[in-house]
Protein backbone atom coordinates (compact mmCIF):
# COMPACT_ATOMS: atom_id res chain seq x y z
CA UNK A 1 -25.29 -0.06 -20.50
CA UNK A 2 -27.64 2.59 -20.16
CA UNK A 3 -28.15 5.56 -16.66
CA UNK A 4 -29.95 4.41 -13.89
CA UNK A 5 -31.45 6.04 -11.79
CA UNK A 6 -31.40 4.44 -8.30
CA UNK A 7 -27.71 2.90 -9.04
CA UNK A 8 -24.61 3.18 -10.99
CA UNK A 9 -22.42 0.89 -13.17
CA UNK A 10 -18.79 1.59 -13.84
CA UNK A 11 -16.50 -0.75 -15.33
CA UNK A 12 -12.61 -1.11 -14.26
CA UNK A 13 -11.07 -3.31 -16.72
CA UNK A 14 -13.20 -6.85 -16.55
CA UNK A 15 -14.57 -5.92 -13.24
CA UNK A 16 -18.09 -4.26 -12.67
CA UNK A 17 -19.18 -2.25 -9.85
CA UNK A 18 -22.28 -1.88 -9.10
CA UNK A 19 -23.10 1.25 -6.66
CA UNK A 20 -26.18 1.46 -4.62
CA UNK A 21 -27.02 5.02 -4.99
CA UNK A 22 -30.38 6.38 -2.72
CA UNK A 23 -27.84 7.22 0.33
CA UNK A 24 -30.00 9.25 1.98
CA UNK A 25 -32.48 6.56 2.42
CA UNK A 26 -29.56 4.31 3.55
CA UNK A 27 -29.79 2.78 -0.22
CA UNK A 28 -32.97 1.21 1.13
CA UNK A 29 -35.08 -0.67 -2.00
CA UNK A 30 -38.02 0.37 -3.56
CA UNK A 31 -39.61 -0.90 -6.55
CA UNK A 32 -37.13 0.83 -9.14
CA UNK A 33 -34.00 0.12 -7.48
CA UNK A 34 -35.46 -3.42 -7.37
CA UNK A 35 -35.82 -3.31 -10.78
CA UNK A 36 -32.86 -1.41 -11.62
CA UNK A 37 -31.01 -4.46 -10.12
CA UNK A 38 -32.25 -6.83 -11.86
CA UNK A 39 -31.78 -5.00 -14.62
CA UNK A 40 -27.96 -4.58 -14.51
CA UNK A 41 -27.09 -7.85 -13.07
CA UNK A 42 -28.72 -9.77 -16.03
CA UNK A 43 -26.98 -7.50 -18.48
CA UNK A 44 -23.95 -8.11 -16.71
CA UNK A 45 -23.86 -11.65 -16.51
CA UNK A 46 -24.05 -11.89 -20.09
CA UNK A 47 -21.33 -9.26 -20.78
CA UNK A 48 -18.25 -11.03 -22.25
CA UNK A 49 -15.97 -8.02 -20.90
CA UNK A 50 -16.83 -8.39 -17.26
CA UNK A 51 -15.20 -11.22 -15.83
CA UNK A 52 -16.31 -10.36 -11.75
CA UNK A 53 -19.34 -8.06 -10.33
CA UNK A 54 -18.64 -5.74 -6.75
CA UNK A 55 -22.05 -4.57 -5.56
CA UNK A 56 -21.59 -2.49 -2.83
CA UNK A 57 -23.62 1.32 -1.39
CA UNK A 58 -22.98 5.02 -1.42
CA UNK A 59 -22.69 6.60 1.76
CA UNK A 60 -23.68 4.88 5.56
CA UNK A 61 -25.55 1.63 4.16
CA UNK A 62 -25.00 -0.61 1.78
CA UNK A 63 -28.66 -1.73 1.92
CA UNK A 64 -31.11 -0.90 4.85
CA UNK A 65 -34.01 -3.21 3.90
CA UNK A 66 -36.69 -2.16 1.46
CA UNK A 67 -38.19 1.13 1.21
CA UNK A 68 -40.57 1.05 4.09
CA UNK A 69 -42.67 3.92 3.55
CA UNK A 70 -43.18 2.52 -0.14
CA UNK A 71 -43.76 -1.32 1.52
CA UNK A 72 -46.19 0.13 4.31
CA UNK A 73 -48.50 1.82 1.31
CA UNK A 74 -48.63 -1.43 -0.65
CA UNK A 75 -51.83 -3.15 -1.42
CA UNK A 76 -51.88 -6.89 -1.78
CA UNK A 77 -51.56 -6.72 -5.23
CA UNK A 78 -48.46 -4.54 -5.03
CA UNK A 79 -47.18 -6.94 -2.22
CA UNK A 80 -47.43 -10.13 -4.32
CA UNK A 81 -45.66 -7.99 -7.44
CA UNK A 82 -42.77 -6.94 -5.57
CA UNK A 83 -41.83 -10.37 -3.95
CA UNK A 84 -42.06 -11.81 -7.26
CA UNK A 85 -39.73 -9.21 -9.06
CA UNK A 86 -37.21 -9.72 -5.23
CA UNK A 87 -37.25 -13.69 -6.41
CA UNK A 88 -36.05 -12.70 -9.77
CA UNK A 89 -33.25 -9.60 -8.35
CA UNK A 90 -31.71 -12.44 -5.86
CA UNK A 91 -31.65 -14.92 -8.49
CA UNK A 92 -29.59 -12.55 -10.71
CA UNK A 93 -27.48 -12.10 -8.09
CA UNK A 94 -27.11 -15.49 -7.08
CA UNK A 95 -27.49 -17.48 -10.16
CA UNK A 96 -25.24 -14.77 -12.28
CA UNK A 97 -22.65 -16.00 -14.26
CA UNK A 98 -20.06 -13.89 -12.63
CA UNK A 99 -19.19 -14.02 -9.17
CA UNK A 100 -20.68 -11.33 -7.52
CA UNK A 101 -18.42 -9.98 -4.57
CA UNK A 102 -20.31 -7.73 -1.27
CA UNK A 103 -18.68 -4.44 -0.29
CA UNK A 104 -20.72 -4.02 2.26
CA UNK A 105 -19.85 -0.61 3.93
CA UNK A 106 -22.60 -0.20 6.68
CA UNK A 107 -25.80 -1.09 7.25
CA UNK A 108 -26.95 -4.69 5.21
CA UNK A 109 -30.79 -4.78 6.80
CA UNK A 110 -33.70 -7.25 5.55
CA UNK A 111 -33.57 -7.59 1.81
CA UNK A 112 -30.04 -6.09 1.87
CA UNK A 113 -28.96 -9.08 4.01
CA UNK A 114 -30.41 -11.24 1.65
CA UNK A 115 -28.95 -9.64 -0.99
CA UNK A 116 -25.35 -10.26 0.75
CA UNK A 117 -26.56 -14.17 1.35
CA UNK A 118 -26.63 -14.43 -2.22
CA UNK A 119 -23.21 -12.90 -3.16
CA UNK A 120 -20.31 -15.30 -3.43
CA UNK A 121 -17.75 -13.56 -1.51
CA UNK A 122 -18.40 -10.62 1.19
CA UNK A 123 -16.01 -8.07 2.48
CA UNK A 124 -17.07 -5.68 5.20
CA UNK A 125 -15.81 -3.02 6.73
CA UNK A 126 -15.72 -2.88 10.65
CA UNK A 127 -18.41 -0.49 10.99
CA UNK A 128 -21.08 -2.61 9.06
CA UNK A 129 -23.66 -4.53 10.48
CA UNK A 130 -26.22 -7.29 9.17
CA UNK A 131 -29.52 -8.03 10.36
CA UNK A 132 -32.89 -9.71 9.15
CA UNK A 133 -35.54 -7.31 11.67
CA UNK A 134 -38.66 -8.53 9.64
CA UNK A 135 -39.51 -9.93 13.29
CA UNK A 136 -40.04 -6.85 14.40
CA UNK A 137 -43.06 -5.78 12.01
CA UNK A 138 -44.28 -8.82 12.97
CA UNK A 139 -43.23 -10.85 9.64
CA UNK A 140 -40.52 -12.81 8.31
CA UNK A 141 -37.83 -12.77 5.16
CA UNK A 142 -39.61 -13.02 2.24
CA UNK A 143 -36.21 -12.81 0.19
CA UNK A 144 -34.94 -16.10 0.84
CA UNK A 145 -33.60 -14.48 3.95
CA UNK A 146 -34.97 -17.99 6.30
CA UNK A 147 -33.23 -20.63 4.04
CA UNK A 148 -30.08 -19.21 2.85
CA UNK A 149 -29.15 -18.03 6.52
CA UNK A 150 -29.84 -21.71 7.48
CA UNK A 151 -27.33 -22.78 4.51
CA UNK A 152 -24.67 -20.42 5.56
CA UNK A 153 -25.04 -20.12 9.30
CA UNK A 154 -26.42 -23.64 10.23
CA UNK A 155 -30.26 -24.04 11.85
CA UNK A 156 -29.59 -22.23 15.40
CA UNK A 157 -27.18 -19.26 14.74
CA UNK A 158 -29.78 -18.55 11.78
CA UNK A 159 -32.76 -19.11 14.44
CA UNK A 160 -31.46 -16.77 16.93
CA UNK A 161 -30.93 -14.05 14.06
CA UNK A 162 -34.50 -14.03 12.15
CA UNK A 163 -36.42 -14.69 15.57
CA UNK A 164 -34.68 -12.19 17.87
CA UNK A 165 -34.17 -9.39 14.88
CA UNK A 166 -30.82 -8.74 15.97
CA UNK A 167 -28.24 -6.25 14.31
CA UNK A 168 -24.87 -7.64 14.32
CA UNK A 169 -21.76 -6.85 13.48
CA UNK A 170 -20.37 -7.78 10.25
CA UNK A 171 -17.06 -9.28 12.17
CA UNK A 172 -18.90 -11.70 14.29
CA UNK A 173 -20.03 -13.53 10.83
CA UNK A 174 -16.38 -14.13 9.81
CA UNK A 175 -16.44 -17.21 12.04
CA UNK A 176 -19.19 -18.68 10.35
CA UNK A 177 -18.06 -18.04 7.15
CA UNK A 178 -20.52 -15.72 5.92
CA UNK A 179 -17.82 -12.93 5.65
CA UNK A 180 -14.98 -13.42 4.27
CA UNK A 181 -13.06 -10.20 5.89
CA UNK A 182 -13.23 -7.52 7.39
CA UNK A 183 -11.00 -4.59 6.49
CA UNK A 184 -10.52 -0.67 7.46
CA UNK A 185 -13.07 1.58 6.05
CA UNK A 186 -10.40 3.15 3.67
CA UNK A 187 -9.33 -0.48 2.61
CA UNK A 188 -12.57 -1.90 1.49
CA UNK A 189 -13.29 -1.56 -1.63
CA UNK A 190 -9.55 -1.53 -2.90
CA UNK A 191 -9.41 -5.15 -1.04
CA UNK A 192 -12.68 -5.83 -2.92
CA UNK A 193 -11.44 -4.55 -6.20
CA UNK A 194 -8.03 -6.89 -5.41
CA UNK A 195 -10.18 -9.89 -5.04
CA UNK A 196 -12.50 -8.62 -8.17
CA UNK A 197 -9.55 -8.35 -10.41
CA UNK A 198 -7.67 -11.40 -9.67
CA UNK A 199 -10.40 -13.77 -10.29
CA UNK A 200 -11.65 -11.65 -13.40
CA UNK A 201 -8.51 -12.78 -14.78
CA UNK A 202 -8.86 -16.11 -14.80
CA UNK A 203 -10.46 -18.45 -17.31
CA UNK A 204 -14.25 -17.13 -17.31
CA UNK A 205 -15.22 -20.72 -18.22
CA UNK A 206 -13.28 -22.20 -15.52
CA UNK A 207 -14.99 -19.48 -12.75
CA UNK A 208 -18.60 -20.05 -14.12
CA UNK A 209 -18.26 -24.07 -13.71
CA UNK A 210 -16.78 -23.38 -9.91
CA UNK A 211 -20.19 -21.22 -9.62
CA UNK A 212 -21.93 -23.64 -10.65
CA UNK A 213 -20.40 -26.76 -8.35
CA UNK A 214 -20.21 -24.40 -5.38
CA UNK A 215 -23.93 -23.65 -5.48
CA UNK A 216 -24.89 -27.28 -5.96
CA UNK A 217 -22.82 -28.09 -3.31
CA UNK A 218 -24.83 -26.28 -1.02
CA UNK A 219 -28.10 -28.46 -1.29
CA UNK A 220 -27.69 -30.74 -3.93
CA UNK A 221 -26.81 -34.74 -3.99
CA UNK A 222 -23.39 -35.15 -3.11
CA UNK A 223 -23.18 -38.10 -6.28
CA UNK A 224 -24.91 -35.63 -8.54
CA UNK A 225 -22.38 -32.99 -7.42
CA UNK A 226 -19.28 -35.06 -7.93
CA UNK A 227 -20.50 -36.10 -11.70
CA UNK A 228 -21.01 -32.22 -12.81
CA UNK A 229 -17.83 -32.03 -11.20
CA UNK A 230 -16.08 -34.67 -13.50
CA UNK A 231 -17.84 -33.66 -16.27
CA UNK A 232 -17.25 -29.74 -16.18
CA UNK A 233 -13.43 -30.80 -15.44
CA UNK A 234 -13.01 -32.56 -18.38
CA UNK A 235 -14.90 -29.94 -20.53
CA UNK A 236 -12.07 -27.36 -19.27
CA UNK A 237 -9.14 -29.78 -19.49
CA UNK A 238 -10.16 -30.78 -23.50
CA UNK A 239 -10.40 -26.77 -24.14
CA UNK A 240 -8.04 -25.07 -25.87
CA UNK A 241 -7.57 -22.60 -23.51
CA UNK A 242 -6.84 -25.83 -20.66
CA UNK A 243 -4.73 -27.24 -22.74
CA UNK A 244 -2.42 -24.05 -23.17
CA UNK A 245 -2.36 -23.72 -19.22
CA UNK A 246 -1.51 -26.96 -18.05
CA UNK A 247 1.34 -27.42 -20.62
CA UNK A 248 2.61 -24.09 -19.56
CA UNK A 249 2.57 -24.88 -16.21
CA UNK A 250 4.32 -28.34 -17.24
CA UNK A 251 6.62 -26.27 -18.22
CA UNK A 252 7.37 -24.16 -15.60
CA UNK A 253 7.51 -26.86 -12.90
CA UNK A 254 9.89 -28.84 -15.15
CA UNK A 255 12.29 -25.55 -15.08
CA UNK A 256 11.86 -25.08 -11.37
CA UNK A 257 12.93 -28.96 -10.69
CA UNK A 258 15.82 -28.55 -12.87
CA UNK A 259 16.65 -25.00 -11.49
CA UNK A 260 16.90 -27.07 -7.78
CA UNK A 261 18.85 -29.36 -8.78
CA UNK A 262 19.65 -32.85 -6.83
């Protein structure tokens, strides 16, 4: 994978991480790290060697919104050009084949909040907040920031958030279910490297159909659901590599019984 400029990638075994790297800007997003993100999370989600993806920023943010200087200067033109390219970056994110796990070690603003709404599992340390302030310029998300807070929060925890602009701390989202955890600074991404690793070593086909369901889940037909469901369950169980795992843990459970004893 080649240097970037606005970001890093390092590889730890089958995981990826994925390093936000403009800290003194509070990793905010301009065009390039925009692209830059795209860039690697496509690459990555077709890389047979990485089995999970951490995403998480260098120093006090983990993403403070885009770039607004670079925003501010935009003419229409520009404007329409970079929400198009921010459809395809969350979609990478979202739609990647690996699940994509938030570090999120400080500030996760605007488009950085939206980036975390599209991440299948965040972890946050108990100094970050999240926030979408668009209200406060006078607009609104333009990252999918309105919709996916509705999916994840419900209608009037996500109304209260986009039309007040708040900035809130990462813990008070564990309830929802929008973080997962929060952990000590030092702890983060170790804890998010744990995770990583675990579920990099399981079956990659297995993990991409559980992408797959969980998203449908989220707005698709319930009926619909339960048939991919069904069907993506009996593509694993016929696979060789199914097969192997539920005869060895046959196995196992058989020795455990007999281990017991009446």
């Amino acid at each position: 994978m080649r240097a970037y400029q606005t970001l890093t990638v390092e590889t730890q075994g089958r995981v990826a991480v994925v390093t936000f790297r403009r800290a003194d800007q509070l990793n905010a997003m301009n065009r390039l790290m925009q692209g830059e993100i795209t860039e690697a999370l496509e690459a990555l989600s077709s890389d047979a060697g990485v089995g999970a993806i951490v995403v998480t920023g260098e120093g006090r943010g983990f993403m403070a919104g885009a770039d607004i200087k670079e925003y501010a200067a935009q003419t229409a033109a520009e404007f329409d050009t970079f929400q198009a390219a921010g459809t395809r970056m969350y979609a990478a994110i979202e739609n990647n084949r690996k699940p994509v796990i938030a570090a999120v070690n400080g500030f996760a603003l605007g488009g950085g909040m939206e980036l975390v709404l599209c991440c299948d599992i965040v972890i946050a340390n108990q100094f970050a907040k999240l926030g979408l302030p668009e209200i406060k310029l006078g607009l609104i998300p333009g990252g999918g920031g309105t919709q996916r807070t509705v999916a994840k929060l419900g209608r009037n925890r996500a109304s209260l958030l986009l039309m007040t602009g708040a900035i809130v701390p990462a813990s008070e989202f564990v309830s929802a279910g929008l973080v997962n955890e929060i952990v000590d600074v030092e702890r983060l991404m170790p804890r998010a490297l744990e995770l990583a690793g675990m579920i990099a070593a399981e079956p990659a086909s297995a993990i991409e159909g559980l992408k797959v369901l969980t998203a449908h889940a989220v707005s698709g037909d319930l009926a619909d659901g339960l048939a991919m469901e069904r069907n993506i369950l009996g593509g694993l169980y016929r696979s060789e590599v199914g097969q192997r795992r539920v005869r060895e843990f046959a196995e196992r459970s058989a020795t455990k019984v007999k281990k017991a004893g009446p």
